[in-house]
Protein backbone atom coordinates (compact mmCIF):
# COMPACT_ATOMS: atom_id res chain seq x y z
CA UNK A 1 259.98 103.12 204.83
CA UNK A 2 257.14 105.42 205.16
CA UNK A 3 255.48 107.97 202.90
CA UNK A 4 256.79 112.13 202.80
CA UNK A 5 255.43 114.04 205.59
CA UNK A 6 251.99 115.34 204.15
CA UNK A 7 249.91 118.31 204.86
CA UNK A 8 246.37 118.89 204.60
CA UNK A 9 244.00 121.38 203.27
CA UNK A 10 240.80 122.24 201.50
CA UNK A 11 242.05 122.67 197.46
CA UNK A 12 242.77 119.80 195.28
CA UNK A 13 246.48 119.12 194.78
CA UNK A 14 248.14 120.13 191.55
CA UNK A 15 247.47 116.30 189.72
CA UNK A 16 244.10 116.29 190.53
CA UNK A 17 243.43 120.36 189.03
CA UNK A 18 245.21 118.57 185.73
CA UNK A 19 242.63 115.56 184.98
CA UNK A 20 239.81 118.27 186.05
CA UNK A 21 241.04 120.56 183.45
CA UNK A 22 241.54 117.60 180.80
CA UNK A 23 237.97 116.66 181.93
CA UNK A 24 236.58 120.07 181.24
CA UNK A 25 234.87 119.96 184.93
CA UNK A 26 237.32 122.52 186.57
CA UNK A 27 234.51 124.94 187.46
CA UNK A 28 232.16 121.79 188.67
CA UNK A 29 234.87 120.13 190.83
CA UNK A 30 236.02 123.76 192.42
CA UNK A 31 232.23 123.85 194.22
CA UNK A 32 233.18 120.67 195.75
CA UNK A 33 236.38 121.77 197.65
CA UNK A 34 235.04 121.88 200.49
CA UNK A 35 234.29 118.38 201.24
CA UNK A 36 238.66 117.98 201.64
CA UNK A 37 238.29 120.81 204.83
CA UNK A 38 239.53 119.06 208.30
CA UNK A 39 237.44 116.57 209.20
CA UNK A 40 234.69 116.60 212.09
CA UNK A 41 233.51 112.91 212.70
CA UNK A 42 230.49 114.03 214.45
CA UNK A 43 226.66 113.30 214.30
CA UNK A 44 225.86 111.01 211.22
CA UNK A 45 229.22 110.30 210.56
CA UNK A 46 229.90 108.79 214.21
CA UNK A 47 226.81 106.35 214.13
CA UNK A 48 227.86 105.48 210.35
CA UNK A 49 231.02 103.67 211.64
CA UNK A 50 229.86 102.44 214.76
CA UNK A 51 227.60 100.08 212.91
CA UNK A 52 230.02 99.11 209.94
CA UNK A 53 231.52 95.76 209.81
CA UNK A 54 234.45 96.35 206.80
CA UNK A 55 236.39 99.16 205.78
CA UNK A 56 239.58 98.80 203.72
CA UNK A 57 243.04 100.68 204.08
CA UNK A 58 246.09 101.90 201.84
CA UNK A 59 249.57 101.66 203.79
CA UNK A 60 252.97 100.62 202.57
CA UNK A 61 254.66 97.53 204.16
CA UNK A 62 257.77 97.48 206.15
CA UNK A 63 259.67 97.54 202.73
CA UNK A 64 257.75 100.50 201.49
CA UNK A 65 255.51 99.04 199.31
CA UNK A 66 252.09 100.51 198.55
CA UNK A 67 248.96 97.84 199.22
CA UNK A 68 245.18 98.28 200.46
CA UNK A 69 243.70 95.34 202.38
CA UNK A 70 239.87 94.73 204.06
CA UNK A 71 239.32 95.25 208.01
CA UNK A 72 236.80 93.49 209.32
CA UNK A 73 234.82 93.07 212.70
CA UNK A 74 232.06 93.09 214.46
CA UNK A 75 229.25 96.40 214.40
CA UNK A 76 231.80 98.87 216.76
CA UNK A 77 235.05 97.94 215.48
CA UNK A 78 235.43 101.29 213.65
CA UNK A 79 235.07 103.78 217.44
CA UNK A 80 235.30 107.46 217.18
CA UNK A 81 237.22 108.66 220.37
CA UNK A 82 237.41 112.18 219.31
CA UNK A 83 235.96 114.52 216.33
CA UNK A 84 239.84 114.14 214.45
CA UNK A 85 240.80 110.40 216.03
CA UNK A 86 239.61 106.96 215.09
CA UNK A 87 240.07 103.84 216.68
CA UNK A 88 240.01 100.57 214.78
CA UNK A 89 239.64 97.47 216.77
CA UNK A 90 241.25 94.70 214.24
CA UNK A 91 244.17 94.38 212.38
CA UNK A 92 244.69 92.89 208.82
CA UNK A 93 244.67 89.33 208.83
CA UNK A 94 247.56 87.43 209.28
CA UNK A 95 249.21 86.47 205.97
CA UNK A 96 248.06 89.83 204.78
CA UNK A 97 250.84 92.37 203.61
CA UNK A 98 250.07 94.90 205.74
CA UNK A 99 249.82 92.26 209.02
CA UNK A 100 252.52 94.10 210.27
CA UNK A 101 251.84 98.01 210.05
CA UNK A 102 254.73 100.61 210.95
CA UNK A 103 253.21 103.60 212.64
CA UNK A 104 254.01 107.34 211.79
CA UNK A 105 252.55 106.70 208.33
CA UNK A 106 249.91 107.95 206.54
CA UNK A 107 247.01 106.22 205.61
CA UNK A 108 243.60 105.95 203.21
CA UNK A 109 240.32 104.50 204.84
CA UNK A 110 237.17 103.68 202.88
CA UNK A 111 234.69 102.22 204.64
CA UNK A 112 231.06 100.86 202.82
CA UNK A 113 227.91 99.68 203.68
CA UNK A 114 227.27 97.65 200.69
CA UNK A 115 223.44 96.54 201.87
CA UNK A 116 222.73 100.08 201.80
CA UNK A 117 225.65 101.56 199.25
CA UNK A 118 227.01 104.28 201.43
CA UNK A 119 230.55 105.00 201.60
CA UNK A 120 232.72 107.19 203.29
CA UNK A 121 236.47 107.87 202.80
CA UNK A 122 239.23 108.63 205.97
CA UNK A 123 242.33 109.89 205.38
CA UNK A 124 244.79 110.54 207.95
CA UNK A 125 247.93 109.68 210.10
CA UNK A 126 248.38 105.97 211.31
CA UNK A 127 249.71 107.34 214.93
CA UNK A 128 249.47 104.29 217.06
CA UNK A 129 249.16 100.07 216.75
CA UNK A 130 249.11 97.31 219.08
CA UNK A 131 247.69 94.28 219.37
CA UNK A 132 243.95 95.49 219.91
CA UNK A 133 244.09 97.17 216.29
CA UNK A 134 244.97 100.81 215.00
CA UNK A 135 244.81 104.60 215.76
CA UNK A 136 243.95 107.06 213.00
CA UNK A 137 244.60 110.79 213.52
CA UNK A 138 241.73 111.66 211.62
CA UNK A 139 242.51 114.72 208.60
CA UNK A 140 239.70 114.07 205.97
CA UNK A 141 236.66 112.34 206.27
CA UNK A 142 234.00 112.61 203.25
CA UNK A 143 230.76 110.69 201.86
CA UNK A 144 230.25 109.48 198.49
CA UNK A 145 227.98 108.82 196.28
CA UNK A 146 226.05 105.46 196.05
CA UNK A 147 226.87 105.33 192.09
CA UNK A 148 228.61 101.76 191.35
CA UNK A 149 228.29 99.73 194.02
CA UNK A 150 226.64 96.35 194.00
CA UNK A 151 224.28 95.49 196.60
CA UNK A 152 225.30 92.37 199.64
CA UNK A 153 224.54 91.93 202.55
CA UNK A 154 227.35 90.65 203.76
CA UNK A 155 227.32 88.15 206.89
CA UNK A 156 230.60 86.55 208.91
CA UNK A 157 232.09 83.42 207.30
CA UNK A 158 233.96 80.57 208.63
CA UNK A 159 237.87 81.25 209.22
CA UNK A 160 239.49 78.74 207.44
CA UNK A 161 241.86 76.83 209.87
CA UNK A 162 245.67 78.26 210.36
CA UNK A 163 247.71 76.77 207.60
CA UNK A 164 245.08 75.26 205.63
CA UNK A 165 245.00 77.35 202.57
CA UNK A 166 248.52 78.60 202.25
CA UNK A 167 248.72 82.50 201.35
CA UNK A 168 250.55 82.04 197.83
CA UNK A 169 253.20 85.58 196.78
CA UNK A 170 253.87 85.92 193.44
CA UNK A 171 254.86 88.62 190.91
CA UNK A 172 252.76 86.95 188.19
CA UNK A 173 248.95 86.13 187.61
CA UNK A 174 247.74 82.72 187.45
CA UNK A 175 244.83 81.69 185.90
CA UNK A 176 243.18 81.36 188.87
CA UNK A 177 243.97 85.20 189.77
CA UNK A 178 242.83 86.23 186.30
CA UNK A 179 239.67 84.48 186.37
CA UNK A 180 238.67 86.31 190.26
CA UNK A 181 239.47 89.51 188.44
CA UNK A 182 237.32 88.56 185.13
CA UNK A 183 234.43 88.20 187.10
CA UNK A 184 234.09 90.70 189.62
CA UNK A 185 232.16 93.33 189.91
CA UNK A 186 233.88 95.43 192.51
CA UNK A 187 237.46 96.03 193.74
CA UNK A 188 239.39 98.72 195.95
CA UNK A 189 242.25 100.79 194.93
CA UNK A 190 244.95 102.90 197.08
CA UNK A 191 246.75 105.33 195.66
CA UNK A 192 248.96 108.01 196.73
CA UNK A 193 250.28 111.55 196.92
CA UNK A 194 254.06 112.88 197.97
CA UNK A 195 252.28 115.63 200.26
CA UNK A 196 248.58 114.53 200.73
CA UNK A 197 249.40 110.75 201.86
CA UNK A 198 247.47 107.99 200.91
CA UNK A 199 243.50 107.22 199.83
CA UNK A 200 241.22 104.08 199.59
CA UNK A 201 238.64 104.22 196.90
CA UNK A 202 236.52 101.84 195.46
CA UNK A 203 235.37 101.03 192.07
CA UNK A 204 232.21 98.66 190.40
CA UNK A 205 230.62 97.72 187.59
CA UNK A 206 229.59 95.12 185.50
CA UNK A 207 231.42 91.35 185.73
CA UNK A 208 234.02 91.96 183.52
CA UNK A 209 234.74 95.68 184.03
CA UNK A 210 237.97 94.98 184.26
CA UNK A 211 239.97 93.25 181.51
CA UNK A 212 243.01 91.09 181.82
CA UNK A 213 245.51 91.42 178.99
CA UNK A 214 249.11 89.97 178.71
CA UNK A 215 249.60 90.27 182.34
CA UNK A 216 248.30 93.69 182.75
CA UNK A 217 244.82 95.01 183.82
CA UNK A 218 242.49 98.18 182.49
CA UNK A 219 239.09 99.29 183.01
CA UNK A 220 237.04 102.31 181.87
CA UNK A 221 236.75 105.44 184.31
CA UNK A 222 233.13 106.16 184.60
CA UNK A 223 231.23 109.14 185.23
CA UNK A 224 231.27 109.99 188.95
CA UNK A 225 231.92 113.61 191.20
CA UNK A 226 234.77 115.07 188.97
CA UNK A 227 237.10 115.82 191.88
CA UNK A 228 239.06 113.13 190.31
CA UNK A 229 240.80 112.07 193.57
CA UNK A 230 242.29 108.44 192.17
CA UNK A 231 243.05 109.64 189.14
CA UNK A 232 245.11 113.13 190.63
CA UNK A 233 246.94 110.68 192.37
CA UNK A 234 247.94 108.62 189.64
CA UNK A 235 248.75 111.78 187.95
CA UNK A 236 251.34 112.90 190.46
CA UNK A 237 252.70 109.12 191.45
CA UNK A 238 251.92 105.90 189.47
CA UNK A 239 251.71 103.93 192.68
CA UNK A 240 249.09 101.70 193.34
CA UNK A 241 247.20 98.97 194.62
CA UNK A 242 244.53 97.05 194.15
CA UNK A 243 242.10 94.65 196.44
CA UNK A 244 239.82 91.87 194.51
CA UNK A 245 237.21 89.81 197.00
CA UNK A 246 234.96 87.10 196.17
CA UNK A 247 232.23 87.68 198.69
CA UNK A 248 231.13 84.05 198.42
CA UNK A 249 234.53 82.22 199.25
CA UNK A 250 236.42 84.80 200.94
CA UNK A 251 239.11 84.40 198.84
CA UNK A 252 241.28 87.86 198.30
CA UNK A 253 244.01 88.90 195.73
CA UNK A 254 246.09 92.04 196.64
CA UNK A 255 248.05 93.93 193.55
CA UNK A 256 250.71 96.36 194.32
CA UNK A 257 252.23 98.08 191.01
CA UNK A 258 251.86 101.17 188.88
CA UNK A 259 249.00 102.21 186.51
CA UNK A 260 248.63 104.87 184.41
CA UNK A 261 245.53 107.50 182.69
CA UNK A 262 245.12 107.41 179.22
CA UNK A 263 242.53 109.34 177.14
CA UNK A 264 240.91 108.06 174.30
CA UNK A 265 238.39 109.18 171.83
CA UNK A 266 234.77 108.95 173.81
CA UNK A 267 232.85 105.93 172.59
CA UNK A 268 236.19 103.77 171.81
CA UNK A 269 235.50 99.96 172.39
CA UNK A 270 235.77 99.72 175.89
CA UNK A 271 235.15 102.80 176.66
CA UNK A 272 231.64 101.94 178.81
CA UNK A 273 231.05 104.64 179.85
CA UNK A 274 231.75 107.13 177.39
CA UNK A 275 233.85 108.93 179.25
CA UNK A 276 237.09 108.99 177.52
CA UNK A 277 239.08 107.87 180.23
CA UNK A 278 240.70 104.38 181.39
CA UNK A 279 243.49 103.11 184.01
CA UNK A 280 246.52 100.59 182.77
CA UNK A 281 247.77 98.82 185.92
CA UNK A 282 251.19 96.55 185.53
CA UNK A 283 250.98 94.43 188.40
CA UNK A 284 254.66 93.70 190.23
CA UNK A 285 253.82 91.92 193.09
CA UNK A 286 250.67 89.88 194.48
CA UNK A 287 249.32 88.38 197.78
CA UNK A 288 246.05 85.69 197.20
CA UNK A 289 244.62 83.56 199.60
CA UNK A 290 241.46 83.81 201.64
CA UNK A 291 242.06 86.54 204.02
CA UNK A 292 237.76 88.10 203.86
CA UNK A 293 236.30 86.44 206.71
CA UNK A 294 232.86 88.06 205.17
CA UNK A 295 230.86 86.43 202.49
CA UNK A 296 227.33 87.50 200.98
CA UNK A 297 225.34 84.47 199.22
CA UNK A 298 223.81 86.97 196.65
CA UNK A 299 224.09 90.29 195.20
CA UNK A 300 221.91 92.82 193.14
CA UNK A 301 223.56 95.26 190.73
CA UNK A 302 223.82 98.56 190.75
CA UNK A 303 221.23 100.30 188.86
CA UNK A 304 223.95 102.73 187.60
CA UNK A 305 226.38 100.23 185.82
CA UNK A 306 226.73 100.25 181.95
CA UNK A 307 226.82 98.00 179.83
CA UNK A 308 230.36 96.71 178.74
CA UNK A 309 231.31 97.82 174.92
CA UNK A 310 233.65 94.90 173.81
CA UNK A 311 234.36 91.47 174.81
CA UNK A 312 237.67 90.79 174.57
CA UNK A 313 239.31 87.90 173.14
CA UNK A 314 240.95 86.58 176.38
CA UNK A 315 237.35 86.25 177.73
């Protein structure tokens, strides 16, 4: 099962325009339409992926099921062939859910150089696999800003020998998963749209950003571009995933389920950001194991982060 066939073009989508208006930042986000036009991976953007060594993406499975997962490789992995194609020279790790990608689908890259916190988001038609890696018919390809994300330098690790750390499936967090998600300070989310297809995003912040309750997860939106491109997704389909790493065992935990928006009063507990916004996610099915053959022995955090408004009890 694949996604609806999806078109492209330069105005935000009708779920996006709705969190921009609830926002109040309609007139600030309209000056940035722009940056969805066709893409043109030329110049800058070219030598940005040629020396990358991970990107994430946001497929569905074989069953239809919405995940995001990390590629990895060596500087020249990510290969523009031409200004709308891509070429990606791995393919998720076996084990991972999306090991085994059906073409014709769309997709959501975000690639990020945390060492220098630059990131840039692909989004785009998965035309063509094999066993050298992927082909992405390139649609939108955009920068954002460095706001968020923690500083590694991250370095290749040892691949843990086939079979030696079993990758677990579940439907339920152990404690284990909770206490990856308590304490880090980054993860990746796909979402998706019934017409635009499928984005990778990332979000940071403070250890402990993200709270674990009863099962379910939340964290506070923070201040960022206002074109509100997770969120308008959400908005239109409650789809999503989620991608935890530990950079310093390479362990991973992959969420697929539905979240949710909801606006509370600015300042709430929680609320870390003041922005009046957070994201419920029910997780419904998970993939851990240690699937990030990348690890970084130290990190520096983002200037940009603020401070976290409650400690709950569960911590």
């Amino acid at each position: 099962m694949t996604d609806p066939v999806h078109t492209t073009t330069a105005e935000f989508h009708e779920g996006e325009l709705a969190v921009q208006r609830h926002a109040g930042v309609a007139r600030d986000a309209a000056r940035l339409s722009g940056m969805l036009a066709p893409a043109q991976l030329r110049g800058g953007v070219m030598r940005f992926l040629a020396e990358r060594t991970f990107a994430a993406i946001t497929a569905r499975d074989a069953t239809g099921v919405l995940w995001i997962s990390p590629l990895t490789g060596p500087p020249g992995f990510l290969r523009v062939t031409s200004p709308t194609a891509l070429d990606v020279r791995t393919l998720p790790a076996e084990g991972d859910p999306l090991h085994q990608l059906a073409t014709d689908q769309p997709v959501g890259l975000i690639v990020i150089e945390f060492a220098a916190r630059r990131r840039l988001r692909i989004n785009g038609t998965l035309s063509r696999t094999g066993s050298g890696g992927l082909h992405i018919d390139v649609e939108q390809a955009y920068g954002n800003c460095p706001q968020y994300i923690q500083r590694r330098h991250l370095e290749p690790a040892p691949v843990a020998p086939s079979g030696a750390e079993p990758v677990r499936h579940g439907i339920t967090l152990t404690q284990d998963d909770i206490d990856l998600i308590r304490r880090s300070d980054t993860f990746l989310i796909g979402t998706t749209h019934p017409a635009r297809g499928n984005d990778a995003s990332h979000r940071g912040g403070p250890p402990g950003f993200v709270r674990a309750e009863d099962g379910r997860l939340w964290w506070p939106d923070y201040w960022g571009n206002n074109m509100f491109n997770t969120l308008g997704n959400l908005e239109a389909n409650p789809a999503a995933a989620l991608l935890f790493c530990d950079f310093t065992t390479g362990r991973t935990l992959h969420l697929s389920g539905r979240a949710a928006l909801e606006w509370t009063r600015p300042g709430t507990p929680g609320d870390d950001d003041r922005t009046g916004r957070r994201v419920h996610f029910t997780p419904q099915r998970l993939v851990a194991g240690r699937l990030l053959p990348l690890q970084a022995d130290t990190v520096t955090a983002a200037p940009d982060n603020p401070p976290l408004t409650d400690q709950p009890s569960e911590q």
